[in-house]
N, C-alpha and C. Protein backbone atom coordinates (compact mmCIF):
# COMPACT_ATOMS: atom_id res chain seq x y z
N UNK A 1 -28.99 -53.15 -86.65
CA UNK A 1 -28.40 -53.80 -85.49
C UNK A 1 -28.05 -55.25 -85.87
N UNK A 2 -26.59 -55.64 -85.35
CA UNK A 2 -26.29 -56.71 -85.38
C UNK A 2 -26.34 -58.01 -84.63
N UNK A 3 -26.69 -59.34 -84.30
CA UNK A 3 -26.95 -59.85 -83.07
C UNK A 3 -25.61 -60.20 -82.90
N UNK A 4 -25.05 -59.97 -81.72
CA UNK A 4 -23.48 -60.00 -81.25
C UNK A 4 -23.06 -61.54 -81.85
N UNK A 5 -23.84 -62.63 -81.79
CA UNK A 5 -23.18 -63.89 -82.20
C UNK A 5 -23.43 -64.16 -83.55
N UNK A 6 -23.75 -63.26 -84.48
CA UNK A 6 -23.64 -63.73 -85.87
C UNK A 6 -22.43 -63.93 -86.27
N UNK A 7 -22.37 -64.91 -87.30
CA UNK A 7 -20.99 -65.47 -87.81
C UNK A 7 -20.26 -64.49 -88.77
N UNK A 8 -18.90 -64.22 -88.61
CA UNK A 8 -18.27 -63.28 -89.34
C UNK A 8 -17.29 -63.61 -90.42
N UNK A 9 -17.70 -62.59 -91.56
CA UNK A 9 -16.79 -63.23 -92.80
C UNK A 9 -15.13 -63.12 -92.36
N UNK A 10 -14.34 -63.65 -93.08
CA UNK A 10 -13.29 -64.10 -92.54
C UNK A 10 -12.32 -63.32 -93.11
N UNK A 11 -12.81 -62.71 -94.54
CA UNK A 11 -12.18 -61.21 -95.44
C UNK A 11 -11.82 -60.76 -94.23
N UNK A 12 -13.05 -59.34 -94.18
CA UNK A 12 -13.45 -58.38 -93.42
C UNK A 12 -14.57 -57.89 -92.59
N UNK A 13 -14.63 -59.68 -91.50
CA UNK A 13 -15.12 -59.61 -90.49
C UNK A 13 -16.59 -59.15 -90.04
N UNK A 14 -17.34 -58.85 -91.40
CA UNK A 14 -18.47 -58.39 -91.75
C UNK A 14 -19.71 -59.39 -91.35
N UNK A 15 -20.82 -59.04 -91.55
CA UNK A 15 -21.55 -60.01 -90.77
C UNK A 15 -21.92 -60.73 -91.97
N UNK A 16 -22.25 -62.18 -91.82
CA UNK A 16 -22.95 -63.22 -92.95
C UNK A 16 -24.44 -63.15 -92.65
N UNK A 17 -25.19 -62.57 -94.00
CA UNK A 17 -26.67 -62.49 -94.38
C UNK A 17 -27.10 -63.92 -93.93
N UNK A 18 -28.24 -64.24 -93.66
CA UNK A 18 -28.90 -65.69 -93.97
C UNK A 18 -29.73 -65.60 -95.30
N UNK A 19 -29.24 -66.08 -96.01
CA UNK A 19 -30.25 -66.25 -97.04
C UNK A 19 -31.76 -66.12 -97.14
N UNK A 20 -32.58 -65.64 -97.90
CA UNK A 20 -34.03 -65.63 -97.81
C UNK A 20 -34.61 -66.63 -98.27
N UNK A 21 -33.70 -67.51 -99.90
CA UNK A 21 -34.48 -68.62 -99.98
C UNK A 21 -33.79 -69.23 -100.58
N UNK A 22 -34.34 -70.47 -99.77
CA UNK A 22 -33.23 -72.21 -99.90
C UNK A 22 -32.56 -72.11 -101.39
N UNK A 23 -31.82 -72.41 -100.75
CA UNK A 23 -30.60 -72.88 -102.03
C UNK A 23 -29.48 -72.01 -102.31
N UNK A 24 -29.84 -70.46 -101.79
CA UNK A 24 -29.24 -69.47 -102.00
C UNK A 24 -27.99 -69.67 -100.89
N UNK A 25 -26.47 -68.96 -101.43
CA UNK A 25 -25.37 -68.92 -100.74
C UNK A 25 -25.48 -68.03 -99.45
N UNK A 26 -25.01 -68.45 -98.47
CA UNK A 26 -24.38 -67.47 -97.43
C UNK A 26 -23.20 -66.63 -97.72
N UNK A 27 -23.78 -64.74 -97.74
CA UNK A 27 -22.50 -63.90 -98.12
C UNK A 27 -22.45 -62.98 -97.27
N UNK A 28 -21.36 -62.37 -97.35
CA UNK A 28 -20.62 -61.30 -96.22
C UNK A 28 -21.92 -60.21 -96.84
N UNK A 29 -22.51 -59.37 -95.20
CA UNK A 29 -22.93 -57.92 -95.36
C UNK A 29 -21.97 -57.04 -96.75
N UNK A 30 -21.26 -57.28 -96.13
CA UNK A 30 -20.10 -55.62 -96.60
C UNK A 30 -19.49 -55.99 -97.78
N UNK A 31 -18.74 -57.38 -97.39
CA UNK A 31 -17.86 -57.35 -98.83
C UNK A 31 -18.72 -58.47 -100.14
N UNK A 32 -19.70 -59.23 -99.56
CA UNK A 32 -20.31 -59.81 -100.59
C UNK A 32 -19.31 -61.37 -100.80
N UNK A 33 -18.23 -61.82 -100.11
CA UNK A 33 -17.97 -63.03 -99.98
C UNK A 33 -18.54 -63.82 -99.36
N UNK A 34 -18.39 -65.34 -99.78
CA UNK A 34 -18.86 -66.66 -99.34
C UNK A 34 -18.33 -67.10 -98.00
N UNK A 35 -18.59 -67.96 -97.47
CA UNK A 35 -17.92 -68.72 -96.31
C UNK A 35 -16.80 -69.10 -96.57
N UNK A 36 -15.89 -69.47 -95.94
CA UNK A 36 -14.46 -70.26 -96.15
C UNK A 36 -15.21 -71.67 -96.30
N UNK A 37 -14.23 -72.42 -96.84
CA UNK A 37 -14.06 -74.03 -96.95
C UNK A 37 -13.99 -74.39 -95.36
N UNK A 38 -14.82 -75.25 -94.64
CA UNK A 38 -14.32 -75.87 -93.28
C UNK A 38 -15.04 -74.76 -92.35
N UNK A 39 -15.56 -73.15 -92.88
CA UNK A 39 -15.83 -72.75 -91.84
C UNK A 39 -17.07 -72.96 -91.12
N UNK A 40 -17.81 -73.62 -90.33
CA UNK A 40 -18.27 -74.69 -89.81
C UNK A 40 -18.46 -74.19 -88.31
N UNK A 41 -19.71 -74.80 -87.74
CA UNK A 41 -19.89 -74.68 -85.97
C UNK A 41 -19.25 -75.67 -85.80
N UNK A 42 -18.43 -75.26 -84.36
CA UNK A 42 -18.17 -76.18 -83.84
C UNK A 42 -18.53 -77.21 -82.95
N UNK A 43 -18.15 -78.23 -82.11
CA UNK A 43 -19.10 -79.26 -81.28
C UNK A 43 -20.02 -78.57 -80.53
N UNK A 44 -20.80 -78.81 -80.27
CA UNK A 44 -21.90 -78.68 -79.35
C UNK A 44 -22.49 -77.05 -80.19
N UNK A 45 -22.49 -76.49 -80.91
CA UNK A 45 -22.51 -75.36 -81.73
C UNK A 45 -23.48 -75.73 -82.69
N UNK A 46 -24.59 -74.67 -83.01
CA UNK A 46 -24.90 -74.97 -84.43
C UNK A 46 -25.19 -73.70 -85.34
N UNK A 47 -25.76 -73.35 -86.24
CA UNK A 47 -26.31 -71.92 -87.47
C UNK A 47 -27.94 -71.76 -87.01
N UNK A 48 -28.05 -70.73 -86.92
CA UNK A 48 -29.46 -70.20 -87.11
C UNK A 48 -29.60 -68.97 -87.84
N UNK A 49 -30.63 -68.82 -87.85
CA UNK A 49 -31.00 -67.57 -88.68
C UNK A 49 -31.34 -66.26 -87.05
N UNK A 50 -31.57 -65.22 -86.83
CA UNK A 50 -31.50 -63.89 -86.45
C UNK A 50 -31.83 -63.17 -87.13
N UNK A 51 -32.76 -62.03 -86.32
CA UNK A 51 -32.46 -60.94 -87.42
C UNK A 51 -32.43 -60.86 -89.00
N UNK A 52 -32.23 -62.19 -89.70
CA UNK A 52 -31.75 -62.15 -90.85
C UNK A 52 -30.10 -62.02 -91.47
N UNK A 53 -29.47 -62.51 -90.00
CA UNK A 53 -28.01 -62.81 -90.25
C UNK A 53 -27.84 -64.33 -89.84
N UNK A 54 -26.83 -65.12 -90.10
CA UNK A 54 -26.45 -66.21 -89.88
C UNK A 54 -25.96 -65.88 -88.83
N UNK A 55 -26.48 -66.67 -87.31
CA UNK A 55 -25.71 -66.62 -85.99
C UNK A 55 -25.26 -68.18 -85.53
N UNK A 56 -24.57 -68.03 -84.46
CA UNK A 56 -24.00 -69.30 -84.00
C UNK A 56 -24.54 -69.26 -82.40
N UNK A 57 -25.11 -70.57 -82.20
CA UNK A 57 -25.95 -70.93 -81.01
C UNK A 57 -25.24 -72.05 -80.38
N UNK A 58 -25.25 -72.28 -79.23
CA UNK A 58 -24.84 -73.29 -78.79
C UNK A 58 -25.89 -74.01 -77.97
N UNK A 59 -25.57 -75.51 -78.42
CA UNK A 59 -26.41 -76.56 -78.39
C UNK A 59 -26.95 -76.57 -76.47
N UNK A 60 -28.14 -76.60 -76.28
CA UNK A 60 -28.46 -76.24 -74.76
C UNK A 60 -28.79 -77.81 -74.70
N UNK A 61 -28.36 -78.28 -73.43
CA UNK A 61 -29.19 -79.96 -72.86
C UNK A 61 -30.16 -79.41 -72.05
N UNK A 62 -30.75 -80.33 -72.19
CA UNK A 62 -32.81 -80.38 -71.21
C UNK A 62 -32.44 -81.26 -70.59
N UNK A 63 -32.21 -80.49 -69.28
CA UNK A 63 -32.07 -81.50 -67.73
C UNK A 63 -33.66 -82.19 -67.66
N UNK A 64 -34.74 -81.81 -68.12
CA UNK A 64 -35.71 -82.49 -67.89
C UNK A 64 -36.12 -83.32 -68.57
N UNK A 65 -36.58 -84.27 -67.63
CA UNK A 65 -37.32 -86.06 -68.26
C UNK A 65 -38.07 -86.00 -68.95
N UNK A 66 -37.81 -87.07 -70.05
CA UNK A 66 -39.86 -87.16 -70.94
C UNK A 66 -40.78 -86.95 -70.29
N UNK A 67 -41.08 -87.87 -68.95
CA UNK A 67 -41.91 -87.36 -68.49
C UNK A 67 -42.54 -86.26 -68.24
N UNK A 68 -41.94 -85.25 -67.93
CA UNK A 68 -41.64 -83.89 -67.49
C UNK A 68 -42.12 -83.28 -69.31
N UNK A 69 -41.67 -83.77 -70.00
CA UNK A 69 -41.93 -83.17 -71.31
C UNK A 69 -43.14 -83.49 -72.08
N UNK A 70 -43.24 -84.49 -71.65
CA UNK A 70 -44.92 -85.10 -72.18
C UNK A 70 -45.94 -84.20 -71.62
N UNK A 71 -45.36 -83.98 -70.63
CA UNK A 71 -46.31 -83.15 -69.57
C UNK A 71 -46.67 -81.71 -70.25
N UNK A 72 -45.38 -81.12 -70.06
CA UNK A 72 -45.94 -80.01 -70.95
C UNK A 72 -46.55 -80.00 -71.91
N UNK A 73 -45.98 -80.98 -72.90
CA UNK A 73 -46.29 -80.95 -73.98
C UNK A 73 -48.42 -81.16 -74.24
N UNK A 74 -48.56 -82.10 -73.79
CA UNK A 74 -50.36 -82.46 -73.04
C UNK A 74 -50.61 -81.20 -72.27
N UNK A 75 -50.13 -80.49 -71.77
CA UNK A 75 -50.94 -78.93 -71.42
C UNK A 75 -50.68 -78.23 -72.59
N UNK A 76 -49.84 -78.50 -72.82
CA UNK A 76 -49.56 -76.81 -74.60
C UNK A 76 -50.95 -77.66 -75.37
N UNK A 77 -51.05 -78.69 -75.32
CA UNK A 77 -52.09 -79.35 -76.82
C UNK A 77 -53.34 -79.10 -75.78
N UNK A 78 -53.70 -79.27 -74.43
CA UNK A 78 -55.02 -78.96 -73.89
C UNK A 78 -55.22 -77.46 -73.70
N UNK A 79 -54.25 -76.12 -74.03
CA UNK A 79 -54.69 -74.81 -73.94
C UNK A 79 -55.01 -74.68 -75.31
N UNK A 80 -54.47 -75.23 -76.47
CA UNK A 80 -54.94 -75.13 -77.85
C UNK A 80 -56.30 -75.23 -78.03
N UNK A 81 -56.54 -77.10 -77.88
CA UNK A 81 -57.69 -77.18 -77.47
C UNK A 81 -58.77 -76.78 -76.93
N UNK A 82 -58.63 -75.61 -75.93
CA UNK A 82 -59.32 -75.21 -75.03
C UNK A 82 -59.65 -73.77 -75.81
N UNK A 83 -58.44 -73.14 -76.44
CA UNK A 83 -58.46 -71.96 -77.28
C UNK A 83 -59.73 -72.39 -78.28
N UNK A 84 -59.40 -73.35 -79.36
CA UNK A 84 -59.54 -73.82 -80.75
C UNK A 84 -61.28 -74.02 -80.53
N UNK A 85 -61.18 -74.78 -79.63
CA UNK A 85 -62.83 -75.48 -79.44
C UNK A 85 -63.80 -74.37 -78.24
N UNK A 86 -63.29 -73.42 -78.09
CA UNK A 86 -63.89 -72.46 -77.82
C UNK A 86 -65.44 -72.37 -78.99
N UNK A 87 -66.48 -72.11 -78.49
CA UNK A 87 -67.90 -71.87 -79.70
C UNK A 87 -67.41 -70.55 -80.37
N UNK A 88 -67.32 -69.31 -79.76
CA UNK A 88 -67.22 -67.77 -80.15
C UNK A 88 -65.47 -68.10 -80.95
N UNK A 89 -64.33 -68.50 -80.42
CA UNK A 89 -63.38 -68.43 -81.50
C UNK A 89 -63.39 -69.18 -82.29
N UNK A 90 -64.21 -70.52 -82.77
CA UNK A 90 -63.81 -71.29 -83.72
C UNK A 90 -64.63 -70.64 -84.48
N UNK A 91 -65.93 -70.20 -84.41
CA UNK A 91 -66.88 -69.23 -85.01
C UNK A 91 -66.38 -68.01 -85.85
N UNK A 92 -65.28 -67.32 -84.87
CA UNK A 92 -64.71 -65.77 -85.33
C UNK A 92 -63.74 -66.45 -86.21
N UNK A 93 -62.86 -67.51 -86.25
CA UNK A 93 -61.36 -67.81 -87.19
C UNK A 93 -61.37 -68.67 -87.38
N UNK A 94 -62.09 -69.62 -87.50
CA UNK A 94 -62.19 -70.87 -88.24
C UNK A 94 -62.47 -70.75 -90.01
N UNK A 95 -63.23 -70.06 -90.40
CA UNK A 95 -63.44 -69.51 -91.62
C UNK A 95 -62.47 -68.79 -92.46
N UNK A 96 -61.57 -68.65 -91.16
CA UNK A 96 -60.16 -68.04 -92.25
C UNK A 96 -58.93 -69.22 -92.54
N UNK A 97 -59.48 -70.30 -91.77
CA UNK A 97 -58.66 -71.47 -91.96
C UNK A 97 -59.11 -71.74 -93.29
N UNK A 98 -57.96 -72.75 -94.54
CA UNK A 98 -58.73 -73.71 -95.62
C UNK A 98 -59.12 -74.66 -95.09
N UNK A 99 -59.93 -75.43 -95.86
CA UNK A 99 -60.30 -76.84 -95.10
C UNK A 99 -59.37 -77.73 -94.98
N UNK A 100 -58.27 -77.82 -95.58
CA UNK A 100 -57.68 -78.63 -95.27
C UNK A 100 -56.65 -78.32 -93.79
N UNK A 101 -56.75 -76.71 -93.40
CA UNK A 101 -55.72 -76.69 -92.63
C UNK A 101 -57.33 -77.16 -91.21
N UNK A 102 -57.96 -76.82 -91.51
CA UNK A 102 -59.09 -76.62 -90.90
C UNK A 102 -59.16 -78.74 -90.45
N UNK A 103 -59.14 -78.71 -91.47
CA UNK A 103 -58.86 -80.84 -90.98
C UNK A 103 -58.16 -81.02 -90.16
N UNK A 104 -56.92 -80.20 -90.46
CA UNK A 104 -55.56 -80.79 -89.91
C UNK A 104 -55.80 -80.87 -88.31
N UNK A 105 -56.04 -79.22 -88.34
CA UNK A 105 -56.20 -79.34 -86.72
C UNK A 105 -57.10 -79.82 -85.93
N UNK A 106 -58.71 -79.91 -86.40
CA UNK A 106 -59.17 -81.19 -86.23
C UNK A 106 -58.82 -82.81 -85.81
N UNK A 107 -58.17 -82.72 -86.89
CA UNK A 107 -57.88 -84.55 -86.65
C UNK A 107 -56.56 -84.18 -85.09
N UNK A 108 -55.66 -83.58 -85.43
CA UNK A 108 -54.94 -83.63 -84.01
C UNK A 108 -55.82 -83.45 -82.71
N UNK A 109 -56.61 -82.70 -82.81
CA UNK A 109 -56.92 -82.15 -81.56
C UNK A 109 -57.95 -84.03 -80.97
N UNK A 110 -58.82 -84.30 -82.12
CA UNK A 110 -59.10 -85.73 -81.78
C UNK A 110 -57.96 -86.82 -81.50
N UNK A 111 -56.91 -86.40 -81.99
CA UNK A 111 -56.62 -87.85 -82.26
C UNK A 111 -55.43 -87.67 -80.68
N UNK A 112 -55.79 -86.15 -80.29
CA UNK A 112 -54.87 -86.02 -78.67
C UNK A 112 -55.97 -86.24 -77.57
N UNK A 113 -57.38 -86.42 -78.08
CA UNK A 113 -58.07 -86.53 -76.61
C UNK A 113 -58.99 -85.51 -76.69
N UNK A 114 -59.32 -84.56 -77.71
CA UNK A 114 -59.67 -83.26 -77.63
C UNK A 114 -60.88 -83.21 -78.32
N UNK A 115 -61.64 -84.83 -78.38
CA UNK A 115 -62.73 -84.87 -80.07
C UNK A 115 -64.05 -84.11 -79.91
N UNK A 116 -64.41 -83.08 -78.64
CA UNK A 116 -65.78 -82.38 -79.10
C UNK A 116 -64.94 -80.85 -79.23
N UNK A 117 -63.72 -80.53 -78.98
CA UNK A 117 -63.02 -79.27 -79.46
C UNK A 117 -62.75 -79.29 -80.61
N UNK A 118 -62.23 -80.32 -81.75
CA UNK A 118 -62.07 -80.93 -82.75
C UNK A 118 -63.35 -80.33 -83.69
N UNK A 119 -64.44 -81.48 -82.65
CA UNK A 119 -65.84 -81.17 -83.41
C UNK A 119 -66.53 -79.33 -84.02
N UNK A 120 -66.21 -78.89 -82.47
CA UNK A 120 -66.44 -77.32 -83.05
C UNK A 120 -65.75 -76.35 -83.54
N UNK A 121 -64.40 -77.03 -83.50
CA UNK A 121 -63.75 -76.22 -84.48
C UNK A 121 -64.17 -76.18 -85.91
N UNK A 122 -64.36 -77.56 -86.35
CA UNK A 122 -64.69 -77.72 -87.35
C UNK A 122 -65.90 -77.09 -88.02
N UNK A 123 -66.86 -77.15 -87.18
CA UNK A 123 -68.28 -76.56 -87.37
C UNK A 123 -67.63 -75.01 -87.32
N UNK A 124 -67.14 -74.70 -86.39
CA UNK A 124 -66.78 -73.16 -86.55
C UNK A 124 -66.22 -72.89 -88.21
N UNK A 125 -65.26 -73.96 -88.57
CA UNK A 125 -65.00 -73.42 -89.62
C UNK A 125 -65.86 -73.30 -90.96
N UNK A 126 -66.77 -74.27 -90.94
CA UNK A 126 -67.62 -74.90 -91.93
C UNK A 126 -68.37 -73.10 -91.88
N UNK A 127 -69.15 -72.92 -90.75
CA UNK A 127 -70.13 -71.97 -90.46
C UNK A 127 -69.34 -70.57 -91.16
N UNK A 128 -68.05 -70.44 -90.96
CA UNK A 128 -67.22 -68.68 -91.56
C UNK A 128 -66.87 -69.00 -92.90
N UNK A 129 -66.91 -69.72 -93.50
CA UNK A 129 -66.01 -69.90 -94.57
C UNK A 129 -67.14 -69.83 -96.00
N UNK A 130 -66.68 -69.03 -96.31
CA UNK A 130 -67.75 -68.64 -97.41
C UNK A 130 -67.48 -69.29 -98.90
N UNK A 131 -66.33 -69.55 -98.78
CA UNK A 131 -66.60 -70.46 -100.01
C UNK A 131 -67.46 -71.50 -100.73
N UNK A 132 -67.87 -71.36 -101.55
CA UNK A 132 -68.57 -72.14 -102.50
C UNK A 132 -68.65 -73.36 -102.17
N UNK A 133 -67.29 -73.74 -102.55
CA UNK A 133 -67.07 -75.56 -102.78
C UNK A 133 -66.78 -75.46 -101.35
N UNK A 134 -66.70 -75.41 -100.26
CA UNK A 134 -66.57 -75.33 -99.35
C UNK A 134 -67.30 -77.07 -98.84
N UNK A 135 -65.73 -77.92 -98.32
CA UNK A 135 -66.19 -79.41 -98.17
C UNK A 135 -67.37 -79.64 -97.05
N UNK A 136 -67.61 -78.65 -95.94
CA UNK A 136 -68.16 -78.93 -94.40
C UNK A 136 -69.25 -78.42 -94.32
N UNK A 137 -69.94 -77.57 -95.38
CA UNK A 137 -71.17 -76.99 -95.03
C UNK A 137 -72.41 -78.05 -94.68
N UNK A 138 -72.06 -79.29 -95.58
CA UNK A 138 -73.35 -80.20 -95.94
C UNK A 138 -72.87 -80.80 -94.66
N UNK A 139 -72.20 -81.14 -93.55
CA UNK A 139 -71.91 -82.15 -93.03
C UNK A 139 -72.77 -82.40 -92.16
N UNK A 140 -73.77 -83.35 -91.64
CA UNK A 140 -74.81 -83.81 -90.64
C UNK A 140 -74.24 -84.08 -88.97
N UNK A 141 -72.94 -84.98 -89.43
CA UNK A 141 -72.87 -85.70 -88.13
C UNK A 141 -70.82 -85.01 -87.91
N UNK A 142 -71.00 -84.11 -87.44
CA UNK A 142 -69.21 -83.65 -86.97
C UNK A 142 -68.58 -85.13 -85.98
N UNK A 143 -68.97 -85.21 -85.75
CA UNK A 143 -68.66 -86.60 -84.43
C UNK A 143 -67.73 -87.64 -85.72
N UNK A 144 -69.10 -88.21 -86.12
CA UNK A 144 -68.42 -89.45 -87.70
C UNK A 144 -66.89 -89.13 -87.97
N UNK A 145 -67.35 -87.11 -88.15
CA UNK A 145 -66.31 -86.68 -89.99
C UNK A 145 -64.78 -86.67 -88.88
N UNK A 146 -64.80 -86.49 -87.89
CA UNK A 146 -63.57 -86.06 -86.68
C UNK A 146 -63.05 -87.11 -86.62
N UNK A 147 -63.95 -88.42 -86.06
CA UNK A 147 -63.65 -89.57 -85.78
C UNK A 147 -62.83 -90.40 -87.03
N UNK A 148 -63.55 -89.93 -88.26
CA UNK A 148 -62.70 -90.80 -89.52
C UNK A 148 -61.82 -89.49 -89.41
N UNK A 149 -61.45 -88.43 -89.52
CA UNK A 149 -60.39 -88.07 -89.62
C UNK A 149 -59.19 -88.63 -88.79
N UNK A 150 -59.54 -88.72 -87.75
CA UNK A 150 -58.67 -89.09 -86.96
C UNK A 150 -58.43 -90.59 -86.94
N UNK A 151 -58.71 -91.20 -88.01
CA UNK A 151 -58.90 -92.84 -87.76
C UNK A 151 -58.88 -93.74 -86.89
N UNK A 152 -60.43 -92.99 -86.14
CA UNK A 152 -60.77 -93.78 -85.21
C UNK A 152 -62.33 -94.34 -85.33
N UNK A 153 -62.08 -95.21 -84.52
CA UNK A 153 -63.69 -95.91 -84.74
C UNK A 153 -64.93 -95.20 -84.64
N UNK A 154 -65.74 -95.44 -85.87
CA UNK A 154 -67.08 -94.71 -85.67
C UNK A 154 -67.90 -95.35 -84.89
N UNK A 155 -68.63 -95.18 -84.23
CA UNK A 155 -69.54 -96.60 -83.25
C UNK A 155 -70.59 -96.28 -84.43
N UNK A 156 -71.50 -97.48 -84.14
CA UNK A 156 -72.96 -97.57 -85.16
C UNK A 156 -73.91 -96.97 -84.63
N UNK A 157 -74.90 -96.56 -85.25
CA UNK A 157 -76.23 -96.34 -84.46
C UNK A 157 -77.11 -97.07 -85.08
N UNK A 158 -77.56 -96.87 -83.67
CA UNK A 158 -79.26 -97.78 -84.00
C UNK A 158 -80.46 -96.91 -83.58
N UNK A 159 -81.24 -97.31 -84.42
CA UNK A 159 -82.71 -96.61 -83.95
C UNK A 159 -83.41 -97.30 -82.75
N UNK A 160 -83.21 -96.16 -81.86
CA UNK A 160 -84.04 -96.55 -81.04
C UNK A 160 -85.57 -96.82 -80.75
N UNK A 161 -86.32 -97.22 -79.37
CA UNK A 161 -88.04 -97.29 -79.46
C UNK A 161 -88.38 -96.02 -79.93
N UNK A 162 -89.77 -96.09 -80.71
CA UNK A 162 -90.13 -94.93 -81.20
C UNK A 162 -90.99 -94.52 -80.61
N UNK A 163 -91.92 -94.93 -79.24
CA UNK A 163 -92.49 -94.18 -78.57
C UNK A 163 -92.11 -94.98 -76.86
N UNK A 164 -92.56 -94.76 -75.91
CA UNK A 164 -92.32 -95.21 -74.36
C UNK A 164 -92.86 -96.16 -74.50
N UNK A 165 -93.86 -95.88 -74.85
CA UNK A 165 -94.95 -97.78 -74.72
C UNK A 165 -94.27 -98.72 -75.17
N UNK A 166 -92.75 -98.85 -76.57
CA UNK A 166 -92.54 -99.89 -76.80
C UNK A 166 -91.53 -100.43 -76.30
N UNK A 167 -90.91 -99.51 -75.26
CA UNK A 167 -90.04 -100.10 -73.94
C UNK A 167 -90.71 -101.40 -73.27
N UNK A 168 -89.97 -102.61 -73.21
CA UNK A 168 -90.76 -103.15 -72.53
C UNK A 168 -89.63 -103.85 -71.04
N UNK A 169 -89.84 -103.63 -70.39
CA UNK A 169 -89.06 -103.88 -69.14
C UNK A 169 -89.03 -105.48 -68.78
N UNK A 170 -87.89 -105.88 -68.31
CA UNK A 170 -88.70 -107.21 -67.90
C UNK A 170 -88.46 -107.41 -66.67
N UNK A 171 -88.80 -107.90 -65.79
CA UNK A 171 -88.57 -108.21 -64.13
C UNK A 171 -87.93 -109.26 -63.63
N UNK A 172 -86.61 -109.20 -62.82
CA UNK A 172 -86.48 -110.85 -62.35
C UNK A 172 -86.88 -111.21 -61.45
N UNK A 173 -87.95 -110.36 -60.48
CA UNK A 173 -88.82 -111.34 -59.39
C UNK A 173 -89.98 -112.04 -60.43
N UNK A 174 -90.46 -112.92 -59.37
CA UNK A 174 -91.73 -113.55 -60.08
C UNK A 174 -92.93 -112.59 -60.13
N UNK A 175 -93.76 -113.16 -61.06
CA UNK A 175 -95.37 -111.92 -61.26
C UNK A 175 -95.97 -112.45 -60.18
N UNK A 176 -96.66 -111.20 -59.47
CA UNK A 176 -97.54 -110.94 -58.85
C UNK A 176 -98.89 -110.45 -59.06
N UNK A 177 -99.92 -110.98 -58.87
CA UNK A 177 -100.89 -110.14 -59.05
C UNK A 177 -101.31 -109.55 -57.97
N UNK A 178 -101.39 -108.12 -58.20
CA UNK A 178 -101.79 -106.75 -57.36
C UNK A 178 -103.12 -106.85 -56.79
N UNK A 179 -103.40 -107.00 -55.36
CA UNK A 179 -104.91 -106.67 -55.00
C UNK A 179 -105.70 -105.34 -55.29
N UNK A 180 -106.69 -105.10 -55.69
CA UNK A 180 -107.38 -103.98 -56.28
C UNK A 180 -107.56 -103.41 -54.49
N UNK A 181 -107.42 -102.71 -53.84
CA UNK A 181 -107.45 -101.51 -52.76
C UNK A 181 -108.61 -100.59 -52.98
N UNK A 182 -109.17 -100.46 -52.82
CA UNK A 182 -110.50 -99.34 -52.65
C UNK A 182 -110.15 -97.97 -51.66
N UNK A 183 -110.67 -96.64 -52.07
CA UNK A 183 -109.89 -95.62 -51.23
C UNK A 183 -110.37 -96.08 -50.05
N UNK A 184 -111.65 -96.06 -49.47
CA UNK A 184 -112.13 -96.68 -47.89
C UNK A 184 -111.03 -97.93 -47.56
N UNK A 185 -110.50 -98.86 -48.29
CA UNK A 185 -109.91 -99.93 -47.19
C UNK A 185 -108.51 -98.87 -47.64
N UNK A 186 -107.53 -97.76 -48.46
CA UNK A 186 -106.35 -97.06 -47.99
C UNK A 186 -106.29 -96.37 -46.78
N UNK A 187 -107.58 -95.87 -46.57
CA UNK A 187 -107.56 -95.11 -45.54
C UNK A 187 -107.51 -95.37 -44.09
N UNK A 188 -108.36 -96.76 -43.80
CA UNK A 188 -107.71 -97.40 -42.61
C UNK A 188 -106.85 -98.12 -42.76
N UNK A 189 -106.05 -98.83 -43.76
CA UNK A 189 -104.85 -99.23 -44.05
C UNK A 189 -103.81 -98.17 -43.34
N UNK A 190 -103.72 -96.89 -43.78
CA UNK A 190 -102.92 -95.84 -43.02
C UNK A 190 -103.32 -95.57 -41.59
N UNK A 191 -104.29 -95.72 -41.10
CA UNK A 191 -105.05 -95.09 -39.79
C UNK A 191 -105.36 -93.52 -39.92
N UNK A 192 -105.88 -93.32 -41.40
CA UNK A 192 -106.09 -92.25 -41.70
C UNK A 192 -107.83 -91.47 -41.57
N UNK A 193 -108.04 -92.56 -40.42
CA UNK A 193 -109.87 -92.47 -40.30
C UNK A 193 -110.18 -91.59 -39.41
């Protein structure tokens, strides 16, 4: 089957192949000729591929605003996200990612707003991927490795108190010292006699 708008050789009207790989000529199905000199889309016209024939498309305008397109565009990247950073799918197909494609989408998904989907993707992938040299197995902190991927700021940590007692609170009323209460004076304190 032919797609009705593929471009036709100019011999014998035959349909023009699209090439399979760059560099290669555009030739007639049937008779095996080239394009004419000049033969060319016209304005608002351009070539695509079909099927695996050279067709002619015409150029469509988007009545809709950036705005309008940003928009979509921030829901298509938050259902990814929402797909990607799933625990059970980054788990099941993350491991069939390489690491580097496995980065890639990482660092986007952080660097769109997306950095704990980011995070488990990544871990998803680290966790399936059985390779050896495999860069993510050793990794401690996913948060850091996302955040420098995405070149964004790591915050620091600090060690915090190491037990409650060395919290020490401080007060901005003045000290008081507490009268010692005996249960006999709580109890008529309440009128609990």
């Amino acid at each position: 089957m032919i797609p009705t708008n593929a471009v036709r050789c100019q011999d014998d009207n035959g349909a023009i192949l699209y090439p399979t790989k760059p560099g290669t000529p555009y030739k007639c199905e049937t008779c095996g000729a080239g394009l004419e000199p000049g033969q060319s889309p016209g304005v608002g016209e351009y070539w695509t591929e079909s099927y695996g024939y050279l067709c002619l498309a015409e150029v469509v305008e988007d009545e809709r605003d950036t705005e309008e397109e940003l928009s979509d565009l921030y829901y298509s990247i938050a259902v990814f996200a929402r797909i990607l950073g799933d625990q059970m799918t980054a788990h099941g197909v993350g491991g069939h990612f390489t690491c580097s494609e496995a980065e890639d989408v990482a660092r986007e998904l952080a660097k769109s707003g997306h950095k704990h989907a980011a995070m488990t993707f990544l871990e998803g992938h680290a966790y399936g991927d059985d390779d050896p040299d495999d860069l993510h197995t050793d990794i401690d902190d996913y948060e850091a490795w996302v955040l420098e991927l995405a070149d964004q700021p790591i915050p620091t940590l600090v060690e915090g108190p190491k037990d409650k007692a060395e919290v020490v609170v401080e007060s901005t009323t003045t000290k008081h010292e507490l009268e010692v209460v005996t249960t006999e004076e709580l109890v008529v304190l309440l009128n609990l006699h």
